[in-house]
Protein backbone atom coordinates (compact mmCIF):
# COMPACT_ATOMS: atom_id res chain seq x y z
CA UNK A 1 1.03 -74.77 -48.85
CA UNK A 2 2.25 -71.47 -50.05
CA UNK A 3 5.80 -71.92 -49.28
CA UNK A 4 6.60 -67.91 -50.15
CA UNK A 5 4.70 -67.39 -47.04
CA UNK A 6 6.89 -69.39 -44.83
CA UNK A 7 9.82 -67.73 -46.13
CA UNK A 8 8.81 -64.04 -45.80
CA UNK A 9 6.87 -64.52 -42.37
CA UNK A 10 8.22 -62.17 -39.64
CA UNK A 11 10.53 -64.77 -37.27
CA UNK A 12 9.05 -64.77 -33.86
CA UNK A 13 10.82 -63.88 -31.46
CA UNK A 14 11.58 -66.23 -28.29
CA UNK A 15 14.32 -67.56 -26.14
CA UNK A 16 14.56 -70.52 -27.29
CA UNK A 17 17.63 -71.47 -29.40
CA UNK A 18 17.21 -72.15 -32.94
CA UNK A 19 18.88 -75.63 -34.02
CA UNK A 20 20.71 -75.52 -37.12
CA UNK A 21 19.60 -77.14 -40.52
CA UNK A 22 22.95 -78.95 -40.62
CA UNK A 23 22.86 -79.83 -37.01
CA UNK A 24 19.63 -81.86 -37.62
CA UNK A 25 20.75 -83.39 -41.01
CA UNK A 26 24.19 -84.55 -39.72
CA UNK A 27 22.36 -86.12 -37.05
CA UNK A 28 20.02 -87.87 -38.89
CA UNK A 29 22.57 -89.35 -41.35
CA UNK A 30 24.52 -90.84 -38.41
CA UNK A 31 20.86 -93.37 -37.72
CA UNK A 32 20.59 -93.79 -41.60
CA UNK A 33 24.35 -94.75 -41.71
CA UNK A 34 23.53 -97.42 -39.35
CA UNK A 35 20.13 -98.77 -39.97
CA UNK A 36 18.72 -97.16 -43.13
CA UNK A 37 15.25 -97.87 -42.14
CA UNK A 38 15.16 -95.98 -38.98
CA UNK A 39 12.55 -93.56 -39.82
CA UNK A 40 10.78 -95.87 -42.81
CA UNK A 41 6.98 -96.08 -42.20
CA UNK A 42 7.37 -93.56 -39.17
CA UNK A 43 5.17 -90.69 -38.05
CA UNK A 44 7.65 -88.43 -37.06
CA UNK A 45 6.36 -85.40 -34.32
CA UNK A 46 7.86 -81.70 -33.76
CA UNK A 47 6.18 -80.64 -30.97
CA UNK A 48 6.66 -76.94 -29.97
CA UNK A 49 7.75 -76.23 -33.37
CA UNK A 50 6.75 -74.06 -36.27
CA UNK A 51 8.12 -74.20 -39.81
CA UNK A 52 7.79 -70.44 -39.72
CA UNK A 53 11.40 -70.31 -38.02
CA UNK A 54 12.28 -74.44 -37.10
CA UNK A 55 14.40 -76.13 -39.15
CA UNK A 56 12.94 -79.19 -37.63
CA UNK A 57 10.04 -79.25 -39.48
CA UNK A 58 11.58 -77.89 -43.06
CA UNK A 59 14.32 -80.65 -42.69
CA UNK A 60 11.80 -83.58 -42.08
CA UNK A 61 9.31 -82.21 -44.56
CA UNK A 62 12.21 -81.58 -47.35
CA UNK A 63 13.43 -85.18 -46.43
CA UNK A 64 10.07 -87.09 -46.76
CA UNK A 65 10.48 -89.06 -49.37
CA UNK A 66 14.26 -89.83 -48.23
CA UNK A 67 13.48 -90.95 -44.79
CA UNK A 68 10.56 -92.82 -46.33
CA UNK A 69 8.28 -90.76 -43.63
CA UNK A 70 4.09 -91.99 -43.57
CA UNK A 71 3.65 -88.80 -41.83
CA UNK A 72 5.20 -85.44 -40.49
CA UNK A 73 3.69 -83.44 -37.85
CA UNK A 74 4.36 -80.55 -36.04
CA UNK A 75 2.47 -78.17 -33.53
CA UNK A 76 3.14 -74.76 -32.29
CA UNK A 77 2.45 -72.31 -28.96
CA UNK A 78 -0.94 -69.72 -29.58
CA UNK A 79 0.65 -66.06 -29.62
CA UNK A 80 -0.48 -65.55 -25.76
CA UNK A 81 1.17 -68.57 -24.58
CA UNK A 82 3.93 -67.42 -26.13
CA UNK A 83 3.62 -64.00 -25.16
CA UNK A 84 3.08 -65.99 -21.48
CA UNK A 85 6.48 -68.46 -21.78
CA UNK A 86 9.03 -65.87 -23.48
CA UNK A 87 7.88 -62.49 -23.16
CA UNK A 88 10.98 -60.64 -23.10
CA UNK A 89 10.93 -61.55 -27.11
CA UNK A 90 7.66 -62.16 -27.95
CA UNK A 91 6.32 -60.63 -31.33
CA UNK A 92 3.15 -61.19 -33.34
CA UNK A 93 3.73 -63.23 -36.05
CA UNK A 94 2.55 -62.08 -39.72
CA UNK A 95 2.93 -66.07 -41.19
CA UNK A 96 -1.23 -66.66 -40.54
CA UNK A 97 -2.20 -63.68 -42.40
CA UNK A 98 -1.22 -65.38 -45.65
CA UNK A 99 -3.77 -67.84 -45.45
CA UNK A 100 -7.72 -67.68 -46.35
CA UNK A 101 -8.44 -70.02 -43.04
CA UNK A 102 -6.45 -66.92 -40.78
CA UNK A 103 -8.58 -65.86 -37.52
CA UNK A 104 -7.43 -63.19 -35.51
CA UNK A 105 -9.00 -64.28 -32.26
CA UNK A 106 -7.53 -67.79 -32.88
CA UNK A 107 -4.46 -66.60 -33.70
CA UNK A 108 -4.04 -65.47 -30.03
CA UNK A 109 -5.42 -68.34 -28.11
CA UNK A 110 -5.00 -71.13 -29.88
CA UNK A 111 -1.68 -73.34 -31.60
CA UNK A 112 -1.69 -74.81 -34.56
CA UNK A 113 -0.63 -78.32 -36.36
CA UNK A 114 1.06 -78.66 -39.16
CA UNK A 115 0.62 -81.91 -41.47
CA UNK A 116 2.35 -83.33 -44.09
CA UNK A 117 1.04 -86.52 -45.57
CA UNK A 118 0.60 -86.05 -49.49
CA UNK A 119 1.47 -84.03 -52.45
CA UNK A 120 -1.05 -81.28 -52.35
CA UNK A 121 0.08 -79.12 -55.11
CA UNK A 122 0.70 -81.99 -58.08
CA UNK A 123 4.44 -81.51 -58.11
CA UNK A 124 5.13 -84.81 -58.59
CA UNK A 125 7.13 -85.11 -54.90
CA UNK A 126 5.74 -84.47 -51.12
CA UNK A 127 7.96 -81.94 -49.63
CA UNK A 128 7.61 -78.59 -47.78
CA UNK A 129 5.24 -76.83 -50.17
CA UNK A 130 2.94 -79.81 -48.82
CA UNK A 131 2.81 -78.78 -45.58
CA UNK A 132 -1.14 -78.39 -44.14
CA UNK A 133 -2.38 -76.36 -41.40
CA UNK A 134 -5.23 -75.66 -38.75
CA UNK A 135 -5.44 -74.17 -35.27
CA UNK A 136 -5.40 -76.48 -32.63
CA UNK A 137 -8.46 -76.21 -29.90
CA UNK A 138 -6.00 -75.59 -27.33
CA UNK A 139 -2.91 -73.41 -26.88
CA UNK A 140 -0.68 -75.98 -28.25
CA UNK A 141 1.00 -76.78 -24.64
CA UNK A 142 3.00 -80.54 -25.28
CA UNK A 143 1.23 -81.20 -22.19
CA UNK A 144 -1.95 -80.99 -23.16
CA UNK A 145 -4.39 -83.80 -24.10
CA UNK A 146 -5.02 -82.42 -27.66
CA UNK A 147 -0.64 -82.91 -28.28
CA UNK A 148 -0.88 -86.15 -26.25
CA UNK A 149 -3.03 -87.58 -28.42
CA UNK A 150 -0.50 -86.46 -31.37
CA UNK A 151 2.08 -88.07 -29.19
CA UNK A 152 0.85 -91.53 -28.80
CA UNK A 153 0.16 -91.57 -32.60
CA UNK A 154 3.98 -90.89 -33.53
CA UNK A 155 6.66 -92.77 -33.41
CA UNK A 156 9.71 -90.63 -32.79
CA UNK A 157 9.03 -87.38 -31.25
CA UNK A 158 12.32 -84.81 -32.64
CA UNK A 159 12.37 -81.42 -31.26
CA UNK A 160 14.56 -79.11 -28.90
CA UNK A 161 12.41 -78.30 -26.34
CA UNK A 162 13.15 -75.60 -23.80
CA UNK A 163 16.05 -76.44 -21.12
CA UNK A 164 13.37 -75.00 -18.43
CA UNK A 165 11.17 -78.31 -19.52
CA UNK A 166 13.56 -80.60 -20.27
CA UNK A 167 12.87 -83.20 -17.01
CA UNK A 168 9.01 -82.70 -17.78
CA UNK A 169 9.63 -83.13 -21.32
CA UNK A 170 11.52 -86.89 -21.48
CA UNK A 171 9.20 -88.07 -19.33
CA UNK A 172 6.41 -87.11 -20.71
CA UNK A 173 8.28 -88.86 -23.99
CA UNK A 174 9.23 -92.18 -22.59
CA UNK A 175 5.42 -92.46 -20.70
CA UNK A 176 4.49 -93.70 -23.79
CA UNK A 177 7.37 -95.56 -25.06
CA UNK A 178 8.46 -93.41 -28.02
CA UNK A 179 11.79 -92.97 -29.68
CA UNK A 180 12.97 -89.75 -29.83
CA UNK A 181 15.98 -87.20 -30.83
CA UNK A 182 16.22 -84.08 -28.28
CA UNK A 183 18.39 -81.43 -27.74
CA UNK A 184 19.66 -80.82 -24.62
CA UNK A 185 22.79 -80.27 -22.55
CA UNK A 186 25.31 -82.91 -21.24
CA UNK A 187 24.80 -81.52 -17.51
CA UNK A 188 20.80 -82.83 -17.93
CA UNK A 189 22.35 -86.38 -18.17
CA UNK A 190 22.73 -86.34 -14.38
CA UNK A 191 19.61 -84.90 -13.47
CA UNK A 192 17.86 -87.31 -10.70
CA UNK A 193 14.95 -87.49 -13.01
CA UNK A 194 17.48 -88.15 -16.29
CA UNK A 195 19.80 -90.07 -15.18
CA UNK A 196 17.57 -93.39 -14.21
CA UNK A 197 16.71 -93.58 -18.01
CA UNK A 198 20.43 -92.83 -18.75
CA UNK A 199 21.34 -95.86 -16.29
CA UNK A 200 18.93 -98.76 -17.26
CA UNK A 201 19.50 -98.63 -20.92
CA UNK A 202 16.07 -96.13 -21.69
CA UNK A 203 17.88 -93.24 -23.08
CA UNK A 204 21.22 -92.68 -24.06
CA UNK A 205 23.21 -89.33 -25.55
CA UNK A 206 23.27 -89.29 -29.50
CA UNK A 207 26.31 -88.99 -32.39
CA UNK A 208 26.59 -85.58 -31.56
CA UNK A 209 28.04 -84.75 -27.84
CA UNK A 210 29.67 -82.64 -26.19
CA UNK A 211 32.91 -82.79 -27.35
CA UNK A 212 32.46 -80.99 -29.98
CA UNK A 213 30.80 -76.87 -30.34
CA UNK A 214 26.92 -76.62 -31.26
CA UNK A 215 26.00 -73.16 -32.95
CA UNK A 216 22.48 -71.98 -32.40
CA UNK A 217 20.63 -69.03 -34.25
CA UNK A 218 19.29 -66.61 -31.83
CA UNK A 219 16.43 -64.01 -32.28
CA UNK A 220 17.00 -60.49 -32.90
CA UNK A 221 17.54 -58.58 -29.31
CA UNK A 222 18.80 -62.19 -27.33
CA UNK A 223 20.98 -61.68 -24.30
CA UNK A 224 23.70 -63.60 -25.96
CA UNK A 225 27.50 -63.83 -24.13
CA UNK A 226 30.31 -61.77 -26.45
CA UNK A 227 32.51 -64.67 -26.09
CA UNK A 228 29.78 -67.52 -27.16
CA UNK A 229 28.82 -65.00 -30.19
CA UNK A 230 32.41 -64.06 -31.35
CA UNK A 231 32.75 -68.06 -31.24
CA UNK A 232 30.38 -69.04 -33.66
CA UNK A 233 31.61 -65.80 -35.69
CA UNK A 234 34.78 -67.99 -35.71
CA UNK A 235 33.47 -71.48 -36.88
CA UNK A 236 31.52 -68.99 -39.60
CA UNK A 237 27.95 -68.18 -38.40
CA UNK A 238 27.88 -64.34 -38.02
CA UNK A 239 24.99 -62.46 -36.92
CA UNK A 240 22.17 -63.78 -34.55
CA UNK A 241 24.31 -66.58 -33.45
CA UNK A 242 25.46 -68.24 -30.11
CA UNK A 243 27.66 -71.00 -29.25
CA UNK A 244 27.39 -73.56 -26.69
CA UNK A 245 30.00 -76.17 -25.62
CA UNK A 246 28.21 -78.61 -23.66
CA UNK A 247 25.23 -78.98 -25.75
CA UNK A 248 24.29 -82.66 -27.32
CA UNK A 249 21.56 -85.07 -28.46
CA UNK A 250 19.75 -87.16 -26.41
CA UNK A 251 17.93 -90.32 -28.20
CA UNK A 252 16.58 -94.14 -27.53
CA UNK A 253 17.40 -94.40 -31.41
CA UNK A 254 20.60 -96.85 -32.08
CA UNK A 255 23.51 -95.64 -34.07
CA UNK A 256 27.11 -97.06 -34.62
CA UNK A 257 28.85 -94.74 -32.37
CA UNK A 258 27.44 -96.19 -29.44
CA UNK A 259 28.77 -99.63 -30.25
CA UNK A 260 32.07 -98.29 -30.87
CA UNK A 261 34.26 -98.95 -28.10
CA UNK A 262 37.09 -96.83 -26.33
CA UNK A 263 40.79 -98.10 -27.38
CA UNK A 264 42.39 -97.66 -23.96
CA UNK A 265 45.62 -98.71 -21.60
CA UNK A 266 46.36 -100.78 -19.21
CA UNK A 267 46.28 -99.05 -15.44
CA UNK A 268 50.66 -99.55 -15.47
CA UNK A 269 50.75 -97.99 -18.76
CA UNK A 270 48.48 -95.01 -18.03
CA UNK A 271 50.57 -94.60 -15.04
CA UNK A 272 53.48 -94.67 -17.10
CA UNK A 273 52.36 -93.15 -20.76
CA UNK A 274 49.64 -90.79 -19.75
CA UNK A 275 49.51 -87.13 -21.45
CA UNK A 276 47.99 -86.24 -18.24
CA UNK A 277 50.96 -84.77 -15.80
CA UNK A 278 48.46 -85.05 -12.85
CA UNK A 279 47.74 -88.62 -13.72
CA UNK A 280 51.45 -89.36 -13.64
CA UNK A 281 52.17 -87.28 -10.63
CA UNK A 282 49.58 -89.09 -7.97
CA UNK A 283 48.59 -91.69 -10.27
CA UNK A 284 45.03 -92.96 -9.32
CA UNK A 285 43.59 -91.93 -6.18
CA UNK A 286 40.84 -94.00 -4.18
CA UNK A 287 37.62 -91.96 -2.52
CA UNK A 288 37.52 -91.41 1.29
CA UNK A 289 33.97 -92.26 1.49
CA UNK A 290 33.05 -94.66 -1.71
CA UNK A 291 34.53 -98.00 -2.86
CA UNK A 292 36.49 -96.82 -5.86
CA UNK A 293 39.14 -94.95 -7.79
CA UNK A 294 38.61 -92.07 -9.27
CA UNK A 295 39.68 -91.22 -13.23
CA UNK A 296 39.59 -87.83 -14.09
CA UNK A 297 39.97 -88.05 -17.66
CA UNK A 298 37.73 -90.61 -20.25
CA UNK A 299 41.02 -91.46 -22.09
CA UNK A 300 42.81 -92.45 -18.76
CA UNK A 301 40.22 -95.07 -17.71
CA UNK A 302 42.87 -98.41 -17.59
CA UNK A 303 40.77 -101.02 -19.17
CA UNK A 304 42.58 -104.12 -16.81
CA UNK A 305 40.58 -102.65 -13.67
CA UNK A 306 37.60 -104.55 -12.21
CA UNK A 307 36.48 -102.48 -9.36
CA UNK A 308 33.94 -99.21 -9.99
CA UNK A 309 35.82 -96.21 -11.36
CA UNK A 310 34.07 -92.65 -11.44
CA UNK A 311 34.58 -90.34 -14.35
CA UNK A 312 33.34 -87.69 -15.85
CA UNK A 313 30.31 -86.60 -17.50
CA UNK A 314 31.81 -86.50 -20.92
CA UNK A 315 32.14 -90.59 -20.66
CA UNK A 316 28.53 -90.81 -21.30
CA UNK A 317 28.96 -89.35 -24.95
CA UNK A 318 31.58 -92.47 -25.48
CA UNK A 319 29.44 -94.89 -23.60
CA UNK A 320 29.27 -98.40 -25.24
CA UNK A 321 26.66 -100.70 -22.73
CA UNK A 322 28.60 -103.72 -24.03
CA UNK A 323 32.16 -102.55 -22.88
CA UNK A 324 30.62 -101.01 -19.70
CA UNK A 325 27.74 -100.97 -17.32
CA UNK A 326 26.94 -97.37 -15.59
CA UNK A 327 26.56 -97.72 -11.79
CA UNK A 328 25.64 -94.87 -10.37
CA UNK A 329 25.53 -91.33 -10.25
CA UNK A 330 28.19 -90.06 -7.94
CA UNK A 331 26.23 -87.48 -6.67
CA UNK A 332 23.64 -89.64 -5.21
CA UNK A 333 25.82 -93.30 -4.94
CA UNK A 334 24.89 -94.96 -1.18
CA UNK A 335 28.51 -93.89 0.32
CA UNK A 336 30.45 -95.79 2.63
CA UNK A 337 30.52 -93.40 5.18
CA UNK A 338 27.94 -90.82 6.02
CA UNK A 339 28.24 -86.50 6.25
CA UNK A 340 27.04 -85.93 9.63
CA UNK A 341 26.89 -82.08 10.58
CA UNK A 342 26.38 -81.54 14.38
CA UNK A 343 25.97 -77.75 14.26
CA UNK A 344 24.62 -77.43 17.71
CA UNK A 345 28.53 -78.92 18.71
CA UNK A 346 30.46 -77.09 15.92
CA UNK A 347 31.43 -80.40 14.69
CA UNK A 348 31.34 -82.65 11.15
CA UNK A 349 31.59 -86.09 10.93
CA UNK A 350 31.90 -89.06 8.45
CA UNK A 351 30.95 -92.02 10.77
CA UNK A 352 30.63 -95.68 9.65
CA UNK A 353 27.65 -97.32 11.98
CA UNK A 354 27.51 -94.29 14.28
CA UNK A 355 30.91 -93.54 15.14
CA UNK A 356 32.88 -91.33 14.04
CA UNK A 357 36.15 -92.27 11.80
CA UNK A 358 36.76 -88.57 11.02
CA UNK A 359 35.81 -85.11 12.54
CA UNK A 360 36.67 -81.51 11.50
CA UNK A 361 34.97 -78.04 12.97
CA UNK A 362 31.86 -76.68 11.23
CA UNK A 363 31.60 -74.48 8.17
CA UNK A 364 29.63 -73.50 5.86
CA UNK A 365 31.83 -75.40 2.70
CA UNK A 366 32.50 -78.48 4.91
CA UNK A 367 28.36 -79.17 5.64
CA UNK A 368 27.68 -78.58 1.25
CA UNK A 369 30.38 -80.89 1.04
CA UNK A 370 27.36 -83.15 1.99
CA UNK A 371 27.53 -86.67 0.78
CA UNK A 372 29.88 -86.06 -2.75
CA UNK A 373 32.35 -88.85 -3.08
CA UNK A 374 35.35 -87.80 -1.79
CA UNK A 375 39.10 -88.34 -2.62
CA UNK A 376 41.10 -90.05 -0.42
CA UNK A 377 44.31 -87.95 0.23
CA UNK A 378 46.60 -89.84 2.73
CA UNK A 379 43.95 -90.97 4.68
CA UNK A 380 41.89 -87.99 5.03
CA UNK A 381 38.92 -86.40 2.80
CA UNK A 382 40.30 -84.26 0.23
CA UNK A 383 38.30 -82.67 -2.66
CA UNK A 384 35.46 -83.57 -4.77
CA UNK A 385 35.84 -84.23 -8.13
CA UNK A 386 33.19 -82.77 -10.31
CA UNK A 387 29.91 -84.74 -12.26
CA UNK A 388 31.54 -88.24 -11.82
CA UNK A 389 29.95 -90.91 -13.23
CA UNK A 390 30.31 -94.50 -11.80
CA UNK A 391 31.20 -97.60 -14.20
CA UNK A 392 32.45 -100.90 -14.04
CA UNK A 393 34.04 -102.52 -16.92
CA UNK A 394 32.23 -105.53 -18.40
CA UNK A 395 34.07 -109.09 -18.49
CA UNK A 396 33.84 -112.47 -20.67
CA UNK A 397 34.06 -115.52 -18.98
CA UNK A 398 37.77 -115.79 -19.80
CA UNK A 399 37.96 -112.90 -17.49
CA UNK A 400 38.92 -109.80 -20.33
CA UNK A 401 37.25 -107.16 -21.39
CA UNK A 402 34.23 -107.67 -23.72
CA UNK A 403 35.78 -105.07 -26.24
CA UNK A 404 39.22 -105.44 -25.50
């Protein structure tokens, strides 16, 4: 493939967020570091991706003979759908014009794959001069049968597929039981439709979480915010360039941070050691309307308590299945008591088998306060703690913790 055409083609213009070449590689060597194999003999698929501006596709392809790919394969939107999903940035792309098999009319309605199976030009090495490409009969949509079929010949799909699709896209994923590596953000863990996968062991959050800062490239003209941009100016990526916080990898791929497990206290010496001055001031404090404590902070979950504990979101990038089992989501969790609004009385209730055990006048906060776990302040139901998370440690026979 005429690489020199790649790397002068016009960027298009969209809103998704461009994933950084070191992103993906640093990523990638975290699987290698623990199984070395993990993409040998693999097709590897980048849907809604286009070497003309993806680093997907020109890390996999540059890495072919590394990762010991059979095959790399990516597919891209047709200009209109494009034009139809972002068109506050859309731009006509100049990349097809380089090539004899260009066609106007196609460029517009239809996508096009991208192969990458053999060293087409002689050099002696299959990389991203290899790449091969042809319009796709349809508009390159993921969810189309034309990229299904593509889908159910891969074996890890790797892409970062727009936030807008993100439900639609994992499911349309696991359907048909492939590994994958997608970008997303940490709040998506808890989606209803997420979370299930999250829970029973079918998808888990990768090496890179949200703990740490993610920098994305943005295309020219993005609504990007000041802060987010003069961040990434600070970590070193100036220009088109946005930051995001809570951004992270989701996978069904192993890798050794997973099985690495959280060094933590006792519940006396949290109580007694903890950085946290709120922790120390009113210690840990049970819900009002769910069986359990609640642990505001990862590092201050005591590891000599058996009963369910709820924490935050930002456990799940620490999450080892063998130290702990996930629950529930607190946001959905069966409660002990139910949120009964009586608006037509002016009243709300938590009742336990139809009577009431609690009642306060209407308004508007107290009726979204819905069904949320609540904290149990001196008998009454205090706040809600935000995006818990409900575990249970996991025990040996002997009774101790299986990591501890």
């Amino acid at each position: 493939m005429a690489n020199d055409a790649l790397l002068n083609a016009k960027k298009q213009k969209n809103d998704e967020f461009y994933t950084l070449y070191e992103y993906i590689q640093k990523e990638v060597n975290a699987y290698l570091e623990y199984d070395p194999n993990t993409f040998k003999g693999k097709t590897v698929l980048c849907p809604c991706d286009d070497p003309e501006w993806s680093n997907f596709t020109k890390f996999f392809a540059q890495n072919f003979k590394k990762l010991g790919l059979k095959k790399l394969i990516s597919t891209s939107y047709s200009m209109e759908a494009k034009k139809e999903k972002y068109e506050q940035y859309h731009q006509m792309t100049l990349f097809e014009t380089f090539f004899p098999q260009y066609d106007e009319q196609k460029a517009r309605t239809k996508g096009k794959i991208f192969t990458l199976t053999r060293d087409t030009n002689k050099s002696g090495t299959i990389d991203y001069d290899d790449l091969e490409w042809q319009y796709l009969e349809g508009d390159g949509d993921f969810r189309s049968d034309e990229v299904k079929k593509l889908r159910d010949e891969a074996d890890i799909i790797v892409t970062n597929p727009p936030f807008s699709l993100f439900r639609e896209f994992v499911a349309w994923v696991l359907e048909a039981s492939k590994k994958c590596l997608l970008i997303g953000q940490i709040g998506m863990a808890t989606y209803k439709e997420i979370f299930p996968e999250i829970k029973d062991n079918h998808l888990w959050i990768g090496v890179t979480c949200n703990d740490e800062d993610m920098v994305f490239e943005v295309p020219e003209g993005a609504s990007v915010n000041p802060k987010d941009k003069e961040k990434a100016a600070r970590m070193g990526y100036v220009g088109n360039y946005t930051r995001q916080g809570n951004a992270c990898w989701f996978t069904n791929l192993d890798h050794g941070r997973r099985h690495a497990p959280l060094q933590l206290m006792s519940k006396a010496d949290n109580l007694k050691y903890s950085k946290h001055k709120d922790l120390l001031a009113k210690g840990y404090i049970p819900y009002f309307n769910y069986d359990g404590i609640d642990v505001p902070y990862v590092d201050a979950i005591p590891n000599d308590y058996d009963g369910v504990m709820g924490v935050p979101t930002s456990f799940l990038g620490k999450f080892n299945p063998d130290q702990f089992e996930i629950v529930d989501n607190g946001a959905y969790a069966p409660k002990t008591l139910d949120h009964v609004a009586y608006k037509s009385k002016n009243i709300i209730c938590y009742e336990k088998d139809g009577v009431a055990v609690w009642t306060t006048p209407y308004t508007v906060s107290e009726r979204k306060a819905g069904n949320g776990l609540r904290l149990n302040e001196n008998g009454l139901p205090g706040g809600l703690p935000y995006g818990r998370i409900l575990i249970r440690a996991r025990r040996n026979s002997d009774g101790n913790n299986t990591e501890n």
